[in-house]
Protein backbone atom coordinates (compact mmCIF):
# COMPACT_ATOMS: atom_id res chain seq x y z
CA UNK A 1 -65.93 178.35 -147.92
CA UNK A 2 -69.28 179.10 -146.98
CA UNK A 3 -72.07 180.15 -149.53
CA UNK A 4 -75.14 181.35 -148.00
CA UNK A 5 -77.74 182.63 -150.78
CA UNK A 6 -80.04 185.46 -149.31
CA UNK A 7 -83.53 185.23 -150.58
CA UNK A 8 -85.22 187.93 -151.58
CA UNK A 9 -86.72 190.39 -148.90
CA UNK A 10 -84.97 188.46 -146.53
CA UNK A 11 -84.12 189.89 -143.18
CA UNK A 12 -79.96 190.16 -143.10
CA UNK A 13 -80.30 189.36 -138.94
CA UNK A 14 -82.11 185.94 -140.74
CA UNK A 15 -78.73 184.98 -142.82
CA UNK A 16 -76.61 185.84 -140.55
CA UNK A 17 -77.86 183.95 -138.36
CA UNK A 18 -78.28 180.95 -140.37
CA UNK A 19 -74.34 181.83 -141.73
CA UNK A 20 -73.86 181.14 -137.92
CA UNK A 21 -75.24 178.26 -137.35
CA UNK A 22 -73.87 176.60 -140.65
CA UNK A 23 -70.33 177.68 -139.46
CA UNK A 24 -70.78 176.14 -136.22
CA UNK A 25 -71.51 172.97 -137.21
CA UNK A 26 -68.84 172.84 -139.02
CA UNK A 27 -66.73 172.77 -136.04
CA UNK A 28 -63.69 175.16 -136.84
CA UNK A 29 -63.80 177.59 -133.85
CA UNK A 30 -63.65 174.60 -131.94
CA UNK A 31 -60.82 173.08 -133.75
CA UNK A 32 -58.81 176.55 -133.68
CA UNK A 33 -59.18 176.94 -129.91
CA UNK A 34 -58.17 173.37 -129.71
CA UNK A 35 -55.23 174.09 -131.57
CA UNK A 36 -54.24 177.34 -129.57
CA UNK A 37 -51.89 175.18 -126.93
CA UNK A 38 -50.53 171.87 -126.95
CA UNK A 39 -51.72 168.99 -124.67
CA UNK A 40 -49.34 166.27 -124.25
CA UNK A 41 -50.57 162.49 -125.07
CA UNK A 42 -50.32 161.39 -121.21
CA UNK A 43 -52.49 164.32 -120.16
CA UNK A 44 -54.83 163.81 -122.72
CA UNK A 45 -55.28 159.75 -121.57
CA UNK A 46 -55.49 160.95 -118.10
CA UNK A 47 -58.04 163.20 -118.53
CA UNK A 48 -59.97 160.17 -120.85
CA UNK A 49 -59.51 157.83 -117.98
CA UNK A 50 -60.78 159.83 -115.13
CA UNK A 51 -63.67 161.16 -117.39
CA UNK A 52 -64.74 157.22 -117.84
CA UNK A 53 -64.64 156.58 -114.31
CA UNK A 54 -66.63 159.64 -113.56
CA UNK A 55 -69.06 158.15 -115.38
CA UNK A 56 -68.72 155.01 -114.25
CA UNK A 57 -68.96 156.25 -110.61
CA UNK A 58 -72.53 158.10 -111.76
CA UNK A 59 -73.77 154.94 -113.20
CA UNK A 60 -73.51 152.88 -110.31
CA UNK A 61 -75.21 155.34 -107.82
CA UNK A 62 -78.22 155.64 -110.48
CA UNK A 63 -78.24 151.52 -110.49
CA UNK A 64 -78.43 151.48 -106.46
């Protein structure tokens, strides 16, 4: 749970804002969307392996 204290005279646009930033770090939206449908293992390594050689591909036109 997450406890943000509100000083006094503080602005409530201020703590909310903060309240967002502290719950984003936390990373549950993105762990809830992830969640939302199911991704099999092979697609998952598939996407990992092209990713890499995307990458791979971009380093070696920055090195030439």
């Amino acid at each position: 749970m997450l406890i943000i204290p509100i000083k006094e005279g503080e602005n409530i646009d201020r703590a909310l804002k903060r309240f967002k930033r502290k719950f984003d770090k936390t990373g549950k939206l993105r762990q809830l969307r992830k969640r939302k449908q199911f991704t099999k293992p092979s697609v998952k390594h598939r996407q990992k392996v092209l990713r890499a050689s995307y990458i791979q591909k971009k380093v070696e036109l920055d090195i030439n």
